[in-house]
Structure formats: C-alpha cells, structure tokens
C-alpha atoms as a PDB file:
ATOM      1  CA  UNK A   1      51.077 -55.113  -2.448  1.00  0.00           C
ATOM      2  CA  UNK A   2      54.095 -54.926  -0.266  1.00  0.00           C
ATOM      3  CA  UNK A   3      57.327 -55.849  -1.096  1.00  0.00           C
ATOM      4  CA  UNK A   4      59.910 -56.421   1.931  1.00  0.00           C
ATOM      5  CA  UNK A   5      62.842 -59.075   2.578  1.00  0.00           C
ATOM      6  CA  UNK A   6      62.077 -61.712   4.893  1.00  0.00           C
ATOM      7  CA  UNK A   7      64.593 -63.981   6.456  1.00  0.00           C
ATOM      8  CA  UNK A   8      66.866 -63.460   3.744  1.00  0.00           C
ATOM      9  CA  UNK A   9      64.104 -63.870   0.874  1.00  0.00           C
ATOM     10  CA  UNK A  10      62.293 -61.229  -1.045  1.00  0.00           C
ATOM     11  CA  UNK A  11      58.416 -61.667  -0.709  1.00  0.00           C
ATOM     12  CA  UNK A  12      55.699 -59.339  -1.463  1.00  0.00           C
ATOM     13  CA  UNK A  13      52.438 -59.471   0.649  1.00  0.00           C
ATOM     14  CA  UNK A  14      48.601 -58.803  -0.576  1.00  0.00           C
ATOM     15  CA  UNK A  15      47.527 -57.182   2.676  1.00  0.00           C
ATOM     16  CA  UNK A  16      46.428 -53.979   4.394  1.00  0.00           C
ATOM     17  CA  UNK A  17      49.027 -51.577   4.895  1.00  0.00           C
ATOM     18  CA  UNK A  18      47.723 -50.703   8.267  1.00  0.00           C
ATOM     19  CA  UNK A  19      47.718 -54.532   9.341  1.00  0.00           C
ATOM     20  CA  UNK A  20      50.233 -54.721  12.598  1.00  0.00           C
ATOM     21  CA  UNK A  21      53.185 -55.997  10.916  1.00  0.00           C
ATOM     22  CA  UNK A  22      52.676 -58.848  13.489  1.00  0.00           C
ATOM     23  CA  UNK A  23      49.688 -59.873  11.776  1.00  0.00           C
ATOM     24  CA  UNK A  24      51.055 -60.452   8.628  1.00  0.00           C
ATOM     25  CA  UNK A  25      54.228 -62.558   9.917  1.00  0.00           C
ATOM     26  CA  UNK A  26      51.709 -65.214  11.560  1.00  0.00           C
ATOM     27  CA  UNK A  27      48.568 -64.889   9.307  1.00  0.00           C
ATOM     28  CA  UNK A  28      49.491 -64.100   6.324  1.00  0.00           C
ATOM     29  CA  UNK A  29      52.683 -65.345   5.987  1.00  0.00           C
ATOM     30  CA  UNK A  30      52.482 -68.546   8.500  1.00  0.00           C
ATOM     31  CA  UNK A  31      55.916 -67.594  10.909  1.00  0.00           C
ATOM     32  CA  UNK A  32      54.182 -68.435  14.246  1.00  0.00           C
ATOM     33  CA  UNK A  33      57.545 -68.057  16.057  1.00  0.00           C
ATOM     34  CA  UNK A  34      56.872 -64.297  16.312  1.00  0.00           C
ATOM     35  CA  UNK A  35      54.131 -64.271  19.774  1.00  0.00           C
ATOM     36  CA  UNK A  36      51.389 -62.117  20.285  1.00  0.00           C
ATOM     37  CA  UNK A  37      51.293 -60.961  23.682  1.00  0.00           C
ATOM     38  CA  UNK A  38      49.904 -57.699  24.260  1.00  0.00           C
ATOM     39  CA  UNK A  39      49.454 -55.768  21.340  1.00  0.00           C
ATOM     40  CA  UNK A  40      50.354 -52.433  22.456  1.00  0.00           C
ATOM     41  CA  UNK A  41      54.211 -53.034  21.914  1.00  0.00           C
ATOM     42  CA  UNK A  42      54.474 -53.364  26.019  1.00  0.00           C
ATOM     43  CA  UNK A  43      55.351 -56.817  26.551  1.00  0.00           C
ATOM     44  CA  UNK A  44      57.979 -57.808  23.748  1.00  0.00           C
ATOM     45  CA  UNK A  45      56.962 -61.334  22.449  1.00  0.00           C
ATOM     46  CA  UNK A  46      56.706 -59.721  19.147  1.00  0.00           C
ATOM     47  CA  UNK A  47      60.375 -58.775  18.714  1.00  0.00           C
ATOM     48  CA  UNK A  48      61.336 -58.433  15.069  1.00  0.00           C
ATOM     49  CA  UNK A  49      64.497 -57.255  13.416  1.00  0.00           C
ATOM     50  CA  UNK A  50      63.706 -54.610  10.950  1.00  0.00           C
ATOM     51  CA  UNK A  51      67.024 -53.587   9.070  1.00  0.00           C
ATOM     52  CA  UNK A  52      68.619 -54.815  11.695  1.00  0.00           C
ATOM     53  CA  UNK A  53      67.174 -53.036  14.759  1.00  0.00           C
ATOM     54  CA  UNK A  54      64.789 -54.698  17.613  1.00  0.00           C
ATOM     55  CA  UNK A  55      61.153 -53.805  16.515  1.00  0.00           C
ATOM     56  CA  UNK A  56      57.756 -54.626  18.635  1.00  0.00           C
ATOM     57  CA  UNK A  57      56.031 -55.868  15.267  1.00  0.00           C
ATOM     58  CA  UNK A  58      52.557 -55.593  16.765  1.00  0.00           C
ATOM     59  CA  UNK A  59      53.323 -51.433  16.929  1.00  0.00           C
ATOM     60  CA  UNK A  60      54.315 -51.195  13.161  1.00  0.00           C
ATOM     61  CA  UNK A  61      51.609 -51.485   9.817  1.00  0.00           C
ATOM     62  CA  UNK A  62      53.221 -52.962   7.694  1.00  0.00           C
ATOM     63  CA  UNK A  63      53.297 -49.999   5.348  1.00  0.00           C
ATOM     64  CA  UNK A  64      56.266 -48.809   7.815  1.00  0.00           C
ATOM     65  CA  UNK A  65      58.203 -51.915   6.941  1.00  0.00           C
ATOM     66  CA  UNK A  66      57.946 -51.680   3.157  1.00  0.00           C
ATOM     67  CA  UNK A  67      60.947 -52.637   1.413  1.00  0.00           C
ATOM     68  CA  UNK A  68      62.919 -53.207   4.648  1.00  0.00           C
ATOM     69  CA  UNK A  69      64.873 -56.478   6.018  1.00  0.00           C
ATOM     70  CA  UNK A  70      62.936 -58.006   8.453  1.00  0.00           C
ATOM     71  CA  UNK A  71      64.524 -61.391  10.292  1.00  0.00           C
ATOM     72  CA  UNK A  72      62.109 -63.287  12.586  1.00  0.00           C
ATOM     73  CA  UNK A  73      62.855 -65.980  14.970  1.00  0.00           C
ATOM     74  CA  UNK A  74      62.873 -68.650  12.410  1.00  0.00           C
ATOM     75  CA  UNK A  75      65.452 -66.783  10.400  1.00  0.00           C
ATOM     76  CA  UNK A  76      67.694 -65.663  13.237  1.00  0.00           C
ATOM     77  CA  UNK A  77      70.164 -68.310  12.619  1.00  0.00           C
ATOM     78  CA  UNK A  78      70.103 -67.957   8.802  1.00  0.00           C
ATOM     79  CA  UNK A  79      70.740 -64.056   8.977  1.00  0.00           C
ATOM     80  CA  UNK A  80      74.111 -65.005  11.123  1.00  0.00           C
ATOM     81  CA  UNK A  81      75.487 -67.037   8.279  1.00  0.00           C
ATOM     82  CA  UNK A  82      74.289 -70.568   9.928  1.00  0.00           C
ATOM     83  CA  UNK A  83      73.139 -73.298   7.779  1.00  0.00           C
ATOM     84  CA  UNK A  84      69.694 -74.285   7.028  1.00  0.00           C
ATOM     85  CA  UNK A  85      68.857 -76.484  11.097  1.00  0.00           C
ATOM     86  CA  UNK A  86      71.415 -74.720  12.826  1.00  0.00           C
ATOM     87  CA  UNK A  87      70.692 -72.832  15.697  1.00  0.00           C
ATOM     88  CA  UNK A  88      71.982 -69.056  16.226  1.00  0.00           C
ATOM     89  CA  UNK A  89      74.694 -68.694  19.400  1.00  0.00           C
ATOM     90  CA  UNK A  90      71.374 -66.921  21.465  1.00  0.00           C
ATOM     91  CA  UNK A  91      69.725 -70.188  20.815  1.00  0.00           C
ATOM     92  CA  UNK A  92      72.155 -72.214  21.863  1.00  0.00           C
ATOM     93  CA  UNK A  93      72.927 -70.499  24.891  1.00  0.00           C
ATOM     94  CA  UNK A  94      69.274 -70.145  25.704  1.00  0.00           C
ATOM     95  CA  UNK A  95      69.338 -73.788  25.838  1.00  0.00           C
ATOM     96  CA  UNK A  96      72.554 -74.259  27.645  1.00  0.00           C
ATOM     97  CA  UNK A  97      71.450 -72.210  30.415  1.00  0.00           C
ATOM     98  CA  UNK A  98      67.989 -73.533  30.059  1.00  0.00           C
ATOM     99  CA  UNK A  99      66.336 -70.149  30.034  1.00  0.00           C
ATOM    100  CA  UNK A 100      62.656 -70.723  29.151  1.00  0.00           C
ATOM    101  CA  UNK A 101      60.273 -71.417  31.692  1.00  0.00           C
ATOM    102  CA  UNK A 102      56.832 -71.337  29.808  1.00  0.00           C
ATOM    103  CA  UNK A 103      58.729 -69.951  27.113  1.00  0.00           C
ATOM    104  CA  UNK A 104      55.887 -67.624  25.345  1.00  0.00           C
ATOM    105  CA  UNK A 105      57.981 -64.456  25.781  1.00  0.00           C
ATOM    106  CA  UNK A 106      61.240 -66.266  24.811  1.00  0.00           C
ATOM    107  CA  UNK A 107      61.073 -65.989  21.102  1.00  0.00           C
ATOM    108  CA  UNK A 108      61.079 -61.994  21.399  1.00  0.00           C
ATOM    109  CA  UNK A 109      63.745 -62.393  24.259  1.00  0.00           C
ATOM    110  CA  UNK A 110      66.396 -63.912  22.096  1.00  0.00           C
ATOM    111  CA  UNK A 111      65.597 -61.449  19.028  1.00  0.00           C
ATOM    112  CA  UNK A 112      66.242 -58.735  21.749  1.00  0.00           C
ATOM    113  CA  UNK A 113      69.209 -60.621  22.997  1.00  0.00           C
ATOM    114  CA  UNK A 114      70.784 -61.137  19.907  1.00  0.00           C
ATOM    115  CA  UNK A 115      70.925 -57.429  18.872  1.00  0.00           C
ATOM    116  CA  UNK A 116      71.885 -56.629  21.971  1.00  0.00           C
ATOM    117  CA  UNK A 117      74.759 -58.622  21.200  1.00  0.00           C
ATOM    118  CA  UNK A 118      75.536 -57.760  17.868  1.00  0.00           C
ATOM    119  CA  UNK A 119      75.973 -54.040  18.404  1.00  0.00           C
ATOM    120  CA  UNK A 120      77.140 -54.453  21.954  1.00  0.00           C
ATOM    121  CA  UNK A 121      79.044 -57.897  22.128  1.00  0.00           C
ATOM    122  CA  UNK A 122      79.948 -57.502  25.988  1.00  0.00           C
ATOM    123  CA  UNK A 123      77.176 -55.818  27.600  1.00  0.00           C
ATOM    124  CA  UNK A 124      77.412 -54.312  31.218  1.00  0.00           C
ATOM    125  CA  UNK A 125      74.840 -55.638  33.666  1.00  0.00           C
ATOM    126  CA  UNK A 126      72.671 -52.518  33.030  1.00  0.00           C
ATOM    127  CA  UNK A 127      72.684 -52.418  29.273  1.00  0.00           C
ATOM    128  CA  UNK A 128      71.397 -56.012  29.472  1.00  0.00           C
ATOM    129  CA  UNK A 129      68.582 -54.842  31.356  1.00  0.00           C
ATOM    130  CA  UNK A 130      68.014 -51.868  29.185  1.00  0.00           C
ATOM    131  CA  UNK A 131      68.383 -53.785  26.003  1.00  0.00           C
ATOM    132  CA  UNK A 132      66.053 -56.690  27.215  1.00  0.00           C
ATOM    133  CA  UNK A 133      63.231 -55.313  28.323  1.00  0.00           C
ATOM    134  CA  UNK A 134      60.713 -57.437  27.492  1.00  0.00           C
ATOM    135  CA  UNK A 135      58.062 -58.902  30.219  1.00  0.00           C
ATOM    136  CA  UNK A 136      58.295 -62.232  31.279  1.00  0.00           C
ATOM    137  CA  UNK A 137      55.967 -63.446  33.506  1.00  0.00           C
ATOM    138  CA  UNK A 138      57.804 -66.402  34.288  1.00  0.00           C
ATOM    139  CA  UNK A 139      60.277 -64.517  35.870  1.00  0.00           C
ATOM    140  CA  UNK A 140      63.101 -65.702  33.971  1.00  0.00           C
ATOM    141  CA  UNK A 141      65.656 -62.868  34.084  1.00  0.00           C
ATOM    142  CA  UNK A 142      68.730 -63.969  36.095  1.00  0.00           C
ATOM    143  CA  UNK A 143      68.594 -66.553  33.324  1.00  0.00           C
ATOM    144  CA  UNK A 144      68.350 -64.323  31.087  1.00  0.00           C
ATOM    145  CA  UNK A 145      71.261 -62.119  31.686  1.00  0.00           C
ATOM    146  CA  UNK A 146      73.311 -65.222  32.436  1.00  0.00           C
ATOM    147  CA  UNK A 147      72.787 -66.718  28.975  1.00  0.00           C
ATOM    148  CA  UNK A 148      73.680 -63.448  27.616  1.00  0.00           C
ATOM    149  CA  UNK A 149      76.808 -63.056  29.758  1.00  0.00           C
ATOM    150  CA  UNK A 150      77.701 -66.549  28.607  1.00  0.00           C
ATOM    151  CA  UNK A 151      78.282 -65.608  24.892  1.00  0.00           C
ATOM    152  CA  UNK A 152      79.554 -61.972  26.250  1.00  0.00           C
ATOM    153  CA  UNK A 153      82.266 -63.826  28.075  1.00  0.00           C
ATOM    154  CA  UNK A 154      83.311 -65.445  24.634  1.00  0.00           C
ATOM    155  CA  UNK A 155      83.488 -62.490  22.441  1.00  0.00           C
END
C-alpha cells in the first residue's frame, strides 16, 4: 500500500511499487486526463506535478512518489484555489488562444505551462521553450508560447 495526496485528497493505492506512476493515475485510480504517449518520459503527455515540480509520470514507480503531492490535470484548477468546475488561468488561456490542435499532448502541455508560470510568472521567450518541452506533433507551439505570454503579460 501506498499512501500519497492526490489533487488535494489523501488516497492510498494497492499496487506495485514499480508500476509507472502513470499507470496507476489512469488504471488504478481512473484520472484519464494524464496521456500516455511514449513511455520513456520523451514526449511529455504524462506531465504530473509531484510536490509541486513538472514530473513525466510514466518515468517514476510509484514507490518514488510515496507520500508526495501529486496534482493531475483534473486537479490543476483545484490546487490554484478555484472552485469545484472552474478552470485554472492555463486552461482558460489555452482556450482563448485556442491552442489544441488534436489535443493528445495538451493535457501535459498545460501542467508544464502552469509551473512554468508559477515559479517564473513572466517567462522570456527561451525559458518558455526550455520549460515546455514537450512534443507535439501537431505542431502547436507558436500557440503555445502565445497562450503563455498571454497570462505572462497579466502578472
């Protein structure tokens, strides 16, 4: 048994502690907002915060996140003080600027995004493209960095 807080809730999960933290997000634990892409922690779609840091959750067992705070997409919001529905400023912005294209990559985009933000809240050109550097095949990066200038330009 692991014990770890998830999306602002303590849970404990009956799984392998070498199971890609991935795994148990969308298997055992049913939050299908976290994408598998590639599995070797390459691509990004995976993107987790783990106490607080961008994490490729297909890299990590879970026996490396014991007893941490891990927020997934579906708690992003929640985790920046928004109520239950509401959507986190990356969110919004991503829709604003209508970032997605096939959107698979864009879950672990705005996870990267938004802790980009919170430790850097107006990034330079090239720590946007450092911080973000998830694949997306799409080719969706001007929009990207533009809905990520757009809160920037607020802060």
């Amino acid at each position: 048994m692991t014990s770890v807080k998830l999306n602002g809730r303590p849970r404990t999960v009956d799984a392998d502690p070498d199971t890609p933290l991935l795994w148990v997000l969308r298997e055992d634990l049913g939050l299908t907002g976290t994408k598998f892409g590639c599995g070797v922690g390459a691509c990004g779609a995976c993107t987790v915060h783990v106490n607080g840091e961008p994490v490729r959750s297909c890299s990590i067992p879970l026996s490396a996140a014991a007893g941490a705070d891990i927020v997934t997409i579906e708690g992003l919001a929640m985790s920046a003080g928004i109520a239950d529905g509401g959507l986190h400023a990356v969110q919004a912005a991503w829709i604003d600027v209508q970032v997605p294209q096939c959107g698979y990559c864009q879950s672990g985009m705005i996870m990267a995004a938004a802790a980009l933000l919170k430790k850097t809240p107006k990034p330079t050109d090239a720590e946007i493209d450092a911080a973000i550097s998830n694949l997306c095949l799409c080719g969706t990066y001007p929009r990207v960095r533009r809905a990520i200038r757009s809160l920037s330009d607020q802060a």
